[in-house]
Protein backbone atom coordinates (compact mmCIF):
# COMPACT_ATOMS: atom_id res chain seq x y z
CA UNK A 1 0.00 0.00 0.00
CA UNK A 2 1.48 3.53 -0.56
CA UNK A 3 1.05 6.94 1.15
CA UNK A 4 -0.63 9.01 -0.92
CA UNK A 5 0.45 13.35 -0.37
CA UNK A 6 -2.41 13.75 1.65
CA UNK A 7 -1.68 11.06 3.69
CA UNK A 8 1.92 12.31 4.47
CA UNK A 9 0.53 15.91 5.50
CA UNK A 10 -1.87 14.47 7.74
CA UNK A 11 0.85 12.14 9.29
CA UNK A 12 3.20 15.34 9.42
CA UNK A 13 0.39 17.22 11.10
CA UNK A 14 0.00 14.99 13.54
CA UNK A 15 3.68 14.37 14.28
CA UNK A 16 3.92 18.12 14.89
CA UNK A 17 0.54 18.64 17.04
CA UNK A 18 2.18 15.74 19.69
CA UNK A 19 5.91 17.26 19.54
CA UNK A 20 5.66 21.09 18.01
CA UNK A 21 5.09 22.15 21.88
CA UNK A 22 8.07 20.42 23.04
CA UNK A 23 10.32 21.40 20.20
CA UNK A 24 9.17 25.30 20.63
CA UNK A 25 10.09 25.00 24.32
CA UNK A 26 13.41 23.45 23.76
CA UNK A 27 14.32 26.10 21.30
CA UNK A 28 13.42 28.77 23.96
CA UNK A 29 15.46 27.09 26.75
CA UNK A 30 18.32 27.05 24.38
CA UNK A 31 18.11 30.04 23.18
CA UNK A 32 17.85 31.69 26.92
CA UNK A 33 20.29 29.12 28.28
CA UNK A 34 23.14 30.51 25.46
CA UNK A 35 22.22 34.18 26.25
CA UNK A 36 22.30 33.90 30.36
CA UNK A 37 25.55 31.87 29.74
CA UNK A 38 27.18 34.88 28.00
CA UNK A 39 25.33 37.02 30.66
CA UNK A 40 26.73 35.19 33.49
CA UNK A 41 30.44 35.45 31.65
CA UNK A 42 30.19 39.21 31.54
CA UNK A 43 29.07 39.93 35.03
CA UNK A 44 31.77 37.54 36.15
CA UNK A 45 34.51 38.80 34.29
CA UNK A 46 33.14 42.54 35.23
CA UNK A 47 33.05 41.49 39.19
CA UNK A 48 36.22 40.42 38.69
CA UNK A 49 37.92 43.48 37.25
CA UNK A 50 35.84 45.21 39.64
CA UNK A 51 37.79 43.07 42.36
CA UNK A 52 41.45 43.72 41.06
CA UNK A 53 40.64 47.75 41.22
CA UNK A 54 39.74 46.96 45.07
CA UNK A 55 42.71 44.67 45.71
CA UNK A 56 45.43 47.21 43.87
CA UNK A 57 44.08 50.14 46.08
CA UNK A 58 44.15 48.05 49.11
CA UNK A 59 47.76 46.73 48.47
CA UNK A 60 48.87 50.67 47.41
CA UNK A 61 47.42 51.28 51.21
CA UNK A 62 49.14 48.76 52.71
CA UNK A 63 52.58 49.87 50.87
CA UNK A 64 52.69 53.58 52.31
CA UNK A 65 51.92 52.18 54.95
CA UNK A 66 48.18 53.41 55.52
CA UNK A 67 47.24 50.83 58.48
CA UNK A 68 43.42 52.34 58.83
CA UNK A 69 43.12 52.70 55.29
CA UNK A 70 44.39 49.17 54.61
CA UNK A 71 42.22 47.80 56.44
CA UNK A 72 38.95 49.79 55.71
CA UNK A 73 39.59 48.79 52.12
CA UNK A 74 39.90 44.94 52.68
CA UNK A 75 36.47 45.06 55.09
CA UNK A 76 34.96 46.89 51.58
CA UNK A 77 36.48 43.52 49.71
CA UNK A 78 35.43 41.24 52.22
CA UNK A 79 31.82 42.86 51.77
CA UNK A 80 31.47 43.32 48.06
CA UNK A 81 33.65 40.41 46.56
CA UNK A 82 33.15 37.58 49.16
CA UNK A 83 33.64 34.42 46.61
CA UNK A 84 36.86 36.17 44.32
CA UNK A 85 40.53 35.14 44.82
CA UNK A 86 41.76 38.50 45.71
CA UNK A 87 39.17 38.45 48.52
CA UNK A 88 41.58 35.73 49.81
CA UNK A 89 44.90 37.39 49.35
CA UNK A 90 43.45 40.54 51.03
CA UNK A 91 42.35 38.72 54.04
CA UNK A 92 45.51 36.82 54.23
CA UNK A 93 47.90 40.62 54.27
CA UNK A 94 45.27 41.57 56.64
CA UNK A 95 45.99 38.75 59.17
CA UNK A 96 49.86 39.97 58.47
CA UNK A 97 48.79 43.04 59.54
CA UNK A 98 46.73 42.09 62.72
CA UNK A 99 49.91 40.15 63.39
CA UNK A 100 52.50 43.16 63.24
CA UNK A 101 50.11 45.45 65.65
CA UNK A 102 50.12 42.41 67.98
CA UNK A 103 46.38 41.43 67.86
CA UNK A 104 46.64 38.24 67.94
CA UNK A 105 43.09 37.52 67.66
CA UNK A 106 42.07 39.40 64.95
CA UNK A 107 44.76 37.71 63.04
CA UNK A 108 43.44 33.87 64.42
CA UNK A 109 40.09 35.29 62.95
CA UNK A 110 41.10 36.20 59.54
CA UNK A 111 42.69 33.03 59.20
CA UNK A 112 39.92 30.96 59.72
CA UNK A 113 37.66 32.89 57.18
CA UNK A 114 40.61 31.80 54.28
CA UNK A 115 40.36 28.38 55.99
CA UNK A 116 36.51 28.39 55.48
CA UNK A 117 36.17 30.37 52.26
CA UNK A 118 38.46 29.83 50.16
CA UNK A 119 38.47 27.58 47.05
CA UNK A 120 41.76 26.42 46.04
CA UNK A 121 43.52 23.86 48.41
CA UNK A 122 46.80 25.50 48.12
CA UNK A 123 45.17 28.78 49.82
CA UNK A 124 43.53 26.81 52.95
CA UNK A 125 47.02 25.26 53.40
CA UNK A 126 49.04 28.23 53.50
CA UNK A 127 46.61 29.77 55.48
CA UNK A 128 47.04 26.72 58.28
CA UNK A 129 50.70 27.31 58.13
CA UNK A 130 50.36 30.82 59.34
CA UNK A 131 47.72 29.88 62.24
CA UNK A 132 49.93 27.41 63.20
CA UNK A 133 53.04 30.38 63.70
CA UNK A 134 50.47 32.39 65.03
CA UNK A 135 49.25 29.71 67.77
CA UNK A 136 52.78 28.87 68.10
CA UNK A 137 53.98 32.19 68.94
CA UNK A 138 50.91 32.47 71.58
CA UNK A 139 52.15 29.12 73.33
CA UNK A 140 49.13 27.32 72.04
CA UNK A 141 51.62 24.11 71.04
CA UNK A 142 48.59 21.38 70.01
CA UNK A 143 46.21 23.72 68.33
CA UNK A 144 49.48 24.67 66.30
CA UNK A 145 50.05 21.06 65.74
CA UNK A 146 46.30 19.91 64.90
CA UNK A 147 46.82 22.41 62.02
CA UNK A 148 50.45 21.24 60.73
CA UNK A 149 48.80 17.57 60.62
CA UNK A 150 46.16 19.22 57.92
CA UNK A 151 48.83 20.77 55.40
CA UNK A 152 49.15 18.58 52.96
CA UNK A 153 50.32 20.54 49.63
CA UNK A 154 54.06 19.47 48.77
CA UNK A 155 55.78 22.56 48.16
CA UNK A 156 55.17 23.43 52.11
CA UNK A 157 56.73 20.73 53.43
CA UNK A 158 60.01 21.90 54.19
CA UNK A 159 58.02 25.09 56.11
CA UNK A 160 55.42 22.93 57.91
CA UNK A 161 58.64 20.36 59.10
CA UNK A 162 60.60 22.90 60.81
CA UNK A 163 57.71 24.94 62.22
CA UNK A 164 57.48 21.04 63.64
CA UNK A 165 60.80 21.37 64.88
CA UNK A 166 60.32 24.38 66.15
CA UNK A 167 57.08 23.32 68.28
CA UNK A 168 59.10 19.45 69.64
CA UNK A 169 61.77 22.04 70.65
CA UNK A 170 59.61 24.02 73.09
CA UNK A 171 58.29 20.75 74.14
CA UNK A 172 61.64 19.53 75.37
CA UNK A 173 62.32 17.03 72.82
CA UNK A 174 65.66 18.00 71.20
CA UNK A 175 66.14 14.24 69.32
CA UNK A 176 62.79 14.51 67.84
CA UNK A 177 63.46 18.36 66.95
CA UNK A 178 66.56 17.49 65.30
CA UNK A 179 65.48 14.65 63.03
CA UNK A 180 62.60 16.87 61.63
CA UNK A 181 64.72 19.40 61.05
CA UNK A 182 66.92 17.17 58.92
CA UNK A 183 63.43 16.10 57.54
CA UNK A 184 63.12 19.60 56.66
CA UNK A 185 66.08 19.89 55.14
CA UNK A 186 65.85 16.87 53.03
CA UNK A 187 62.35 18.30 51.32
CA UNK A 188 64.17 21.36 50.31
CA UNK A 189 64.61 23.97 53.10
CA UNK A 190 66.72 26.28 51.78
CA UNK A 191 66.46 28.41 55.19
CA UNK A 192 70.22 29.67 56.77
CA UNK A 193 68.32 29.75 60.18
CA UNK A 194 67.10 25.87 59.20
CA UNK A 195 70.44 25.15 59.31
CA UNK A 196 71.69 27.16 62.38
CA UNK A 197 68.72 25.29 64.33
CA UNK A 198 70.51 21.71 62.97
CA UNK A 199 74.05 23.00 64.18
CA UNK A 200 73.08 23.69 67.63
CA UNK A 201 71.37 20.24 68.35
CA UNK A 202 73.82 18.45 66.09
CA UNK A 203 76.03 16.29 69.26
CA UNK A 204 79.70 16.62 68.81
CA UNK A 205 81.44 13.80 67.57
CA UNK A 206 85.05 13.11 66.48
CA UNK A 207 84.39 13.53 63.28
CA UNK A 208 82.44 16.97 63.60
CA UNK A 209 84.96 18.30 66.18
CA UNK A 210 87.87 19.59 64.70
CA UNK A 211 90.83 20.32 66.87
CA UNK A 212 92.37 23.56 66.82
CA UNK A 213 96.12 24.19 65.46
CA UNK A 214 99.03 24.04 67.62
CA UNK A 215 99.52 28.23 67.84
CA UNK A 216 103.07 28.29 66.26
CA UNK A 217 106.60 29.12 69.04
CA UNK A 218 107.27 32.48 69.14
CA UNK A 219 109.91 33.71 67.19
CA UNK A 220 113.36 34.17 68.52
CA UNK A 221 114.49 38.01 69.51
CA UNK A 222 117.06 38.89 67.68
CA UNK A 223 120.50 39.38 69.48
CA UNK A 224 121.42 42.62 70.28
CA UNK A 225 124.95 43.47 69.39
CA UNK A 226 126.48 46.63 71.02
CA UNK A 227 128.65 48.89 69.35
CA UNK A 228 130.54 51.48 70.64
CA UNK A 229 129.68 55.16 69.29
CA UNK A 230 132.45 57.53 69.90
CA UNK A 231 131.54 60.56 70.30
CA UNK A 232 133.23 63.51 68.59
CA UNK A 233 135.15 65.88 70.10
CA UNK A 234 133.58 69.22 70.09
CA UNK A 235 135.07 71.83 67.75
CA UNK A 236 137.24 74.76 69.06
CA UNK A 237 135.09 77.73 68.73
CA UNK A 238 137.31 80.70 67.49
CA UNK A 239 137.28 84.01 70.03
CA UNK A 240 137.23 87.10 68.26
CA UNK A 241 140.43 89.21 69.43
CA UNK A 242 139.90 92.07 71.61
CA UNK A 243 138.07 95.03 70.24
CA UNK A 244 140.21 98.20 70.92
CA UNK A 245 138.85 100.74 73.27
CA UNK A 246 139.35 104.55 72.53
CA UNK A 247 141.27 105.84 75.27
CA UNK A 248 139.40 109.02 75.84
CA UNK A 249 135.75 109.67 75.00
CA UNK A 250 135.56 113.01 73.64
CA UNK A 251 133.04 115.59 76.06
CA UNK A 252 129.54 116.17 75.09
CA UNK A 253 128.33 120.21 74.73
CA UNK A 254 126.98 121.12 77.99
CA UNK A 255 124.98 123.78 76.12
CA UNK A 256 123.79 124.38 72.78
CA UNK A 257 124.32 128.09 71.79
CA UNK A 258 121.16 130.24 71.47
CA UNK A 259 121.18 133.65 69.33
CA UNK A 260 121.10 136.27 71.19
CA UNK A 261 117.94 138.45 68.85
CA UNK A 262 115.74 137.09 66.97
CA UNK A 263 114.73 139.01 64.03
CA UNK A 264 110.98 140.76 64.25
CA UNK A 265 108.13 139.39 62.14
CA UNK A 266 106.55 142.29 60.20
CA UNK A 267 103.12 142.74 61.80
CA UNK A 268 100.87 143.61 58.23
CA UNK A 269 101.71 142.86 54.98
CA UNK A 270 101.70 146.02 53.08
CA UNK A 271 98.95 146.19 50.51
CA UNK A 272 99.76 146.60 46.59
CA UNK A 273 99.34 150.14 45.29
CA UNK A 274 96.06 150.74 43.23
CA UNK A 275 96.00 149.51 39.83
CA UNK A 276 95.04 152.78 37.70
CA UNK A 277 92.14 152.26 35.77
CA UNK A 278 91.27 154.43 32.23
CA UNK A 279 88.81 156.62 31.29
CA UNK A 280 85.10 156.00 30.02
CA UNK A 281 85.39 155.87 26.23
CA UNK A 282 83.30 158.61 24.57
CA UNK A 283 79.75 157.18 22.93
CA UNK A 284 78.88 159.57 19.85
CA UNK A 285 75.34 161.08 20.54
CA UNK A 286 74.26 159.90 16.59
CA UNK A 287 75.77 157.14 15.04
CA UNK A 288 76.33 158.66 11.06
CA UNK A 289 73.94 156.72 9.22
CA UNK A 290 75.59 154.19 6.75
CA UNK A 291 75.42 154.86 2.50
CA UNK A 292 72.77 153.26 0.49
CA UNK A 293 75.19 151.76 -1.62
CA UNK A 294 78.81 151.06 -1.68
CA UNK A 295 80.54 151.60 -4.63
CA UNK A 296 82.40 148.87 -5.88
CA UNK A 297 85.69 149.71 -7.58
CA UNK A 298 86.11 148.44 -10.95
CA UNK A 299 89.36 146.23 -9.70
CA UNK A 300 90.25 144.88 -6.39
CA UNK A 301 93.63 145.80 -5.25
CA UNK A 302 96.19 142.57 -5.48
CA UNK A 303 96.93 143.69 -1.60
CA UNK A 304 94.96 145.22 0.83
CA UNK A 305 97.12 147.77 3.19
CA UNK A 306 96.99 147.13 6.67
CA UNK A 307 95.36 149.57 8.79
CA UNK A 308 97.27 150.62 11.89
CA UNK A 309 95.30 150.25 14.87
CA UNK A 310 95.87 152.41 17.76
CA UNK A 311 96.21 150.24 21.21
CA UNK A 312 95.44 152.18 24.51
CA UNK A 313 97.67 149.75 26.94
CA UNK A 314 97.37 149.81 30.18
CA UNK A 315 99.59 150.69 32.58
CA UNK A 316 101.90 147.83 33.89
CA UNK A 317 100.68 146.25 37.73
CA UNK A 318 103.91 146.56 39.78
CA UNK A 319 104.28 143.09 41.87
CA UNK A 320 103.17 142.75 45.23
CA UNK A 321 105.16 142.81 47.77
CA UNK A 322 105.01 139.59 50.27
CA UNK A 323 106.71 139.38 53.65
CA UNK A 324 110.29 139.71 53.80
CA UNK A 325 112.27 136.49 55.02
């Protein structure tokens, strides 16, 4: 029997009426699924650069050092970016930081929120090594061992061994101190204080002893071998011969002679005798008037004769007379 086109429609027809609902639907859930994915990528990757702004201003804080600051910026990381990395790293500088001012507990606290909080494996363990100091350094010896026992990542092995050491020390139990300090050293503990720690419980044996060298004799003094100096005879000075002495000193003036007049100073200077002086010069009353023209001779004379010019000198000054000498 075949299927005739109308038969095919109607099969088609039904086919979609039982499964058109269910096909619509998946389309939409895809659809929405793919665009929320890509939503949920942005908004991650935007929280996240969001999160490295906070954590650079917070480590610029803690550089300065800005204690309050420092720390009022982690709390604001702690609040607005509770499940990012650098929420972690914050909390772990601010449990430095609790440490350095001596708050002890604040620093046990912050701790524990890494311990609780934080994803990666490698961040809980570090942040049980540094409870462990911390409970160490407040005497609390088995809490700081109950947290050594839960490290487990292998690059702090050498760290969490001699913190071990460190703790069988101050329980007075040097042998045990000692071998997990060589345990320490085995894993890779490049420490110099690691090794300073081994020294000093490291028993002295013949073969770590080494004797000191025989100081070497003194060396011989020298002998001493006098020689005579002779001394030189001082030289004969020369002595001048004797200076002859005048054998009479010739008197000295008992009196020096004084004129007997001394010659008057003149009293006035005589003044110089008056210096005659000449006559006003007679001032026509009309001064002639002058010609309208000047005739102009024809030629000009090769030579022009001088004109002699009468001179009214005056009188000579005789010299004045000064003091006589």
């Amino acid at each position: 029997m075949e299927y005739t086109d109308d038969e095919r429609v109607e099969d088609l027809k039904k086919w979609w009426r039982d499964n058109g609902v269910s096909i619509i639907v998946g389309i939409a859930l895809g659809i929405a699924a793919i665009f929320g994915w890509r939503y949920w990528l942005s908004y991650r990757d935007a929280q996240a650069e969001k999160a490295s702004l906070a954590y650079d201003a917070f480590i610029e804080a803690v550089e300065k050092p800005d204690v309050d600051q420092a720390r009022q910026r982690g709390q604001g990381l702690l609040a607005d970016f509770p499940h990012s990395a650098y929420t972690v790293l914050a909390t772990l500088r601010l449990a430095k930081l609790a440490v350095d001012s001596g708050d002890q507990a604040t620093a046990i606290q912050r701790l524990q929120w890494v311990i609780d909080h934080a994803k990666l494996d490698e961040f809980r363990d570090i942040a049980r090594l540094r409870l462990a100091r911390v409970l160490f350094a407040a005497g609390q010896l088995a809490e700081a061992e109950k947290q050594l026992e839960q490290v487990n990542t292998a690059g702090l092995n050498a760290e969490r061994q001699e913190l071990r050491g460190d703790i069988l020390l101050a329980g007075n139990d040097p042998a045990k101190a000692r071998t997990t300090y060589t345990e320490a050293l085995a894993t890779g503990g490049t420490s110099p204080l690691l090794r300073i720690k081994l020294d000093n419980l490291t028993p002295p044996t013949a073969d770590t002893v080494i004797a000191a060298p025989t100081p070497p004799p003194p060396p011989a003094e020298p002998a001493v071998v006098e020689v005579p100096v002779k001394t030189p005879a001082p030289a004969e000075i020369p002595v001048p011969a004797e200076v002859p002495v005048p054998a009479e000193i010739p008197a000295v003036p008992a009196e020096v002679p004084v004129p007997a007049e001394i010659p008057a100073i003149p009293a006035e200077t005589p003044a110089p005798a008056e210096v005659p002086v000449p006559a006003e010069v007679p001032v026509p009353a009309e001064v002639p008037a002058a010609p309208a023209e000047v005739p102009v001779p024809a030629e000009i004379p090769a030579a022009v004769p001088e004109v002699p010019v009468e001179s009214n000198p005056l009188p000579p000054v005789p010299p004045a007379s000064g003091p006589s000498s």
